[in-house]
Each structure stands twice: as structure tokens, then as C-alpha cells.
N, C-alpha and C. Protein backbone atom coordinates (compact mmCIF):
# COMPACT_ATOMS: atom_id res chain seq x y z
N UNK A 1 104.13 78.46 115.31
CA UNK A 1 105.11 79.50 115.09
C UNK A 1 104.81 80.21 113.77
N UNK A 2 104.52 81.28 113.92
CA UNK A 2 104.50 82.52 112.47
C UNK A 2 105.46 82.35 111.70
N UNK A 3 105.00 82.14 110.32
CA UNK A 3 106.32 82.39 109.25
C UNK A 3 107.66 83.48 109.46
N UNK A 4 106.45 84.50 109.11
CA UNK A 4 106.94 86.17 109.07
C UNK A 4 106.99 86.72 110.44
N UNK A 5 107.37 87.68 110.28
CA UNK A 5 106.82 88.81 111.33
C UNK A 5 104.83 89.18 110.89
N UNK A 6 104.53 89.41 111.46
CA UNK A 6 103.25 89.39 111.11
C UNK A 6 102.51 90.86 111.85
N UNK A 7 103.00 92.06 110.97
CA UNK A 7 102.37 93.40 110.69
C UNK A 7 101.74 94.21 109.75
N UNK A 8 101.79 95.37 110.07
CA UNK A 8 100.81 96.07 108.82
C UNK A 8 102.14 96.14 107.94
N UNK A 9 103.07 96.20 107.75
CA UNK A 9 104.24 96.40 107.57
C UNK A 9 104.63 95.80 105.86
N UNK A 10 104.70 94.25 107.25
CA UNK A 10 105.12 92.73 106.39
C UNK A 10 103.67 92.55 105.21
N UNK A 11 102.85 92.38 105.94
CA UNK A 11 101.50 92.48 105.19
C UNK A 11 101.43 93.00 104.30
N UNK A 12 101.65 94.35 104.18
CA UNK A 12 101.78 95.02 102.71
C UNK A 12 102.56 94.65 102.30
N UNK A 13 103.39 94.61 102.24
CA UNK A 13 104.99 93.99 101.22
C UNK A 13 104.39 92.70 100.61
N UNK A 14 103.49 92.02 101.29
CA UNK A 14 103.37 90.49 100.81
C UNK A 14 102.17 91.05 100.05
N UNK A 15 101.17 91.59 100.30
CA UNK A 15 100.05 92.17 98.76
C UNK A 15 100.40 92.89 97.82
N UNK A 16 101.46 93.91 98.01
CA UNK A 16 102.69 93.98 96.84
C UNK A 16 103.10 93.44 96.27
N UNK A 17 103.85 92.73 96.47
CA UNK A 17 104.20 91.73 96.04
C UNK A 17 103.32 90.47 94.97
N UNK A 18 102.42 90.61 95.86
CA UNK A 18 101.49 89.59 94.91
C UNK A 18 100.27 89.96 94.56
N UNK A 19 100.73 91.11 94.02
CA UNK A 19 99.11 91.53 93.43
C UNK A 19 99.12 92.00 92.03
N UNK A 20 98.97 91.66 90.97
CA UNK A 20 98.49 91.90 89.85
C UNK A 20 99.45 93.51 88.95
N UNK A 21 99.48 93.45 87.93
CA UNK A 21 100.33 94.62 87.21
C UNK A 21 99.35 95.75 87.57
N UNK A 22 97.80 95.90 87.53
CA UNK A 22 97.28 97.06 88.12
C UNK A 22 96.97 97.39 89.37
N UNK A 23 97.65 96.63 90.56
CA UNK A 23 97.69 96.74 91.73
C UNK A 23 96.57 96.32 92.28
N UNK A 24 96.08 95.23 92.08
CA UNK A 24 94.80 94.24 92.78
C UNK A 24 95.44 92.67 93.02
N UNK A 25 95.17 92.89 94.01
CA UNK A 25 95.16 91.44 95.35
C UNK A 25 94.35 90.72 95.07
N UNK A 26 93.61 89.69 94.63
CA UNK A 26 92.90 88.14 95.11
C UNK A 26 93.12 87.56 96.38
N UNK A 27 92.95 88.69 97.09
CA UNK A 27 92.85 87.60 98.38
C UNK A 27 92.08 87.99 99.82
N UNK A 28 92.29 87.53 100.64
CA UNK A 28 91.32 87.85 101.75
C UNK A 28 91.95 87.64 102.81
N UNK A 29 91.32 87.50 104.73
CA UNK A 29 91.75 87.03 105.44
C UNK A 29 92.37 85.47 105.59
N UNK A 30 91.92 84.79 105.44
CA UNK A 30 91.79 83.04 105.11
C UNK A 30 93.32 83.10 104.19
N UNK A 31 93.48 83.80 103.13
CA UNK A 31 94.55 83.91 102.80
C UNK A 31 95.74 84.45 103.40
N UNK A 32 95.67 85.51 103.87
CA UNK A 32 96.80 85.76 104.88
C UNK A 32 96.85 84.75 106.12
N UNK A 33 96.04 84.54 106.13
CA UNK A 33 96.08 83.39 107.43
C UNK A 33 97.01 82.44 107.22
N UNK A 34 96.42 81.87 106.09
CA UNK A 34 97.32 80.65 105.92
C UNK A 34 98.93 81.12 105.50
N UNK A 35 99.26 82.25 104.47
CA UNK A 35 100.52 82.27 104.89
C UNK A 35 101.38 82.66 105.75
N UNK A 36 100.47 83.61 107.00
CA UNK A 36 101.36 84.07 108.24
C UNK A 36 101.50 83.30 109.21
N UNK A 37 100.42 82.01 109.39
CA UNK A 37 100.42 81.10 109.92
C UNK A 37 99.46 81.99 111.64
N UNK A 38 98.91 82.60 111.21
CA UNK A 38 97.82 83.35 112.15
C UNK A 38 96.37 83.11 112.11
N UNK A 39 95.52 83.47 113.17
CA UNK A 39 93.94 83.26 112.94
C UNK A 39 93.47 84.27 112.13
N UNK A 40 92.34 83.90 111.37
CA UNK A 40 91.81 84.70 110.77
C UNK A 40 91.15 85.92 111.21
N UNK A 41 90.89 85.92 112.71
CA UNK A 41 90.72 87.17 112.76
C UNK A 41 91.61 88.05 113.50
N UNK A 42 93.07 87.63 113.25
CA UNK A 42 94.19 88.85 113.08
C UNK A 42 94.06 89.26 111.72
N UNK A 43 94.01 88.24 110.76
CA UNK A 43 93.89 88.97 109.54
C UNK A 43 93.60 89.79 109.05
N UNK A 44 92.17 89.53 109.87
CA UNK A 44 91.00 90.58 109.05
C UNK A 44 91.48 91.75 110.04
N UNK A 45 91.54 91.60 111.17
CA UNK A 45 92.23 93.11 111.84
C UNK A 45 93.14 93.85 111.07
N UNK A 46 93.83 93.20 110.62
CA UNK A 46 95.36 93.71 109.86
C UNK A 46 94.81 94.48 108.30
N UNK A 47 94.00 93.98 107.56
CA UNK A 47 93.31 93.94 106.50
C UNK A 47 92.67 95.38 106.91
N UNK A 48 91.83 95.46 107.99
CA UNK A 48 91.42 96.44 108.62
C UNK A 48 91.77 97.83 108.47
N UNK A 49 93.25 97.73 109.41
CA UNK A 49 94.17 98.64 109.95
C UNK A 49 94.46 98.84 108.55
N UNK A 50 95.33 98.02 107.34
CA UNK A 50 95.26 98.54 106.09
C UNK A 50 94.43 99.59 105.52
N UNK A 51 93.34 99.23 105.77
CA UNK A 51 92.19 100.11 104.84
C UNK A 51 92.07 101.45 105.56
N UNK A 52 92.51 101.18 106.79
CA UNK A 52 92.10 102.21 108.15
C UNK A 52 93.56 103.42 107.44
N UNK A 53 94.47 102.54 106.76
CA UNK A 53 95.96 103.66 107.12
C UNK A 53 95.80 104.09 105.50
N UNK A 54 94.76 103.78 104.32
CA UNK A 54 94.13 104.14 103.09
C UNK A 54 95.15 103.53 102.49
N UNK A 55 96.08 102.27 102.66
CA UNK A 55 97.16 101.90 101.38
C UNK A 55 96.39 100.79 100.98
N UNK A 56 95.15 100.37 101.05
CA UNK A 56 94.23 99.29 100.39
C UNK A 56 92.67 99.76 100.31
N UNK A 57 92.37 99.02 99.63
CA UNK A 57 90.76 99.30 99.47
C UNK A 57 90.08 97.85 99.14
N UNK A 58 88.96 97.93 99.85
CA UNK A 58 88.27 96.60 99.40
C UNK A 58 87.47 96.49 98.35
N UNK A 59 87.54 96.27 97.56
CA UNK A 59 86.60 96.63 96.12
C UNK A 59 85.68 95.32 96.35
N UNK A 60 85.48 94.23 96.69
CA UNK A 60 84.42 93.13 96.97
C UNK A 60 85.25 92.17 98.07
N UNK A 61 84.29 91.21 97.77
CA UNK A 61 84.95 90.06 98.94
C UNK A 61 85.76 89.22 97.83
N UNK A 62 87.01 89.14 98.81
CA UNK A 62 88.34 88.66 97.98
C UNK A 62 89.03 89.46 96.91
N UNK A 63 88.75 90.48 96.91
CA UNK A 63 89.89 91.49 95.93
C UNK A 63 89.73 92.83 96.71
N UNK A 64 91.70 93.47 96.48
CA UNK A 64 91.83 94.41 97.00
C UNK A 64 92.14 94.79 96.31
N UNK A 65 92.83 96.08 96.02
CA UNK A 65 93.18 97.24 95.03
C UNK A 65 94.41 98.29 96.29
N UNK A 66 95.38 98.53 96.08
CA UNK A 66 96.57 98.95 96.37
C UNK A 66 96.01 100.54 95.94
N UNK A 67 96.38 101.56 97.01
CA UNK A 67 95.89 102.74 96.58
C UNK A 67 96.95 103.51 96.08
N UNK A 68 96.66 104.30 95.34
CA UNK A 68 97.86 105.35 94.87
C UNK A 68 99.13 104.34 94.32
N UNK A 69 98.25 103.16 93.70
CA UNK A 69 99.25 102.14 92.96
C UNK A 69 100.47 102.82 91.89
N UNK A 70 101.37 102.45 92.07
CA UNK A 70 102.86 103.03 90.59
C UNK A 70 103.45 101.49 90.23
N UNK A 71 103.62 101.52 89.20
CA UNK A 71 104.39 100.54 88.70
C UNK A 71 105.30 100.12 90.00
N UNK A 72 105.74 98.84 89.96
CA UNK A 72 106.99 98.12 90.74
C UNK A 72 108.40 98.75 90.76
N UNK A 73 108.27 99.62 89.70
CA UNK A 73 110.08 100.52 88.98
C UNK A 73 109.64 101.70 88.96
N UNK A 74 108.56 102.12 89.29
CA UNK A 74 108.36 103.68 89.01
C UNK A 74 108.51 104.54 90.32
N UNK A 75 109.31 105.65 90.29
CA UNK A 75 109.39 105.94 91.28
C UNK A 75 108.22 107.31 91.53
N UNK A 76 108.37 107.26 93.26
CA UNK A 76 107.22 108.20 94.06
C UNK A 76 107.40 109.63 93.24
């Protein structure tokens, strides 16, 4: 049984959430895996579709970067 709901949605909210004051992620598929409680290659689909909809970028293996990052309080 999935933790979450497990979308492009939820997904972002959870690399928001946990990504760094300049908007970089440490993490990968294997990581979402384990906390959505999904296979890794939904992950990497999802990870995918992220990069596909431009609100992430893969800068190497295991770090992402949040695009058009603003502070947590700053508004659009």
C-alpha cells in the first residue's frame, strides 16, 4: 500500500519540501521509491514527467535543482 498519493503533484510538494534553501534535492528514484512505497521505475517516470513539465532539472545523478526556485515565503 502507497504512503501518499503518488503524482507529479504530491512528488513535487515532497522535493519542496525537502530540498535545500537554494532549491536542490539530494535525491533520486530509489529515494522516492522508498518513501512512496513504489518501484523505482515509477519513480524515475515521475522524475521524468517532472523534468518533462520544466519544474526540475537534473544537474547530475542524485541532485536536482527546482526551477524558477523563490524562497519558501516569497511570493510569485
Amino acid at each position: 500500500m502507497k504512503k501518499r498519493h503518488f503524482d507529479w503533484e504530491y512528488v513535487f510538494e515532497y522535493i519542496w519540501q525537502h530540498c535545500d534553501k537554494d532549491g536542490i534535492w539530494n535525491g533520486d528514484a530509489p529515494t522516492l521509491a522508498a518513501e512512496f512505497d513504489v518501484p523505482e521505475d515509477e519513480a524515475r517516470d515521475l522524475l521524468s514527467e517532472l523534468s518533462d513539465r520544466r519544474l526540475i532539472e537534473q544537474l547530475y545523478l542524485g541532485k536536482y535543482a527546482i526551477v524558477k526556485w523563490r524562497e519558501r515565503g516569497e511570493r510569485c
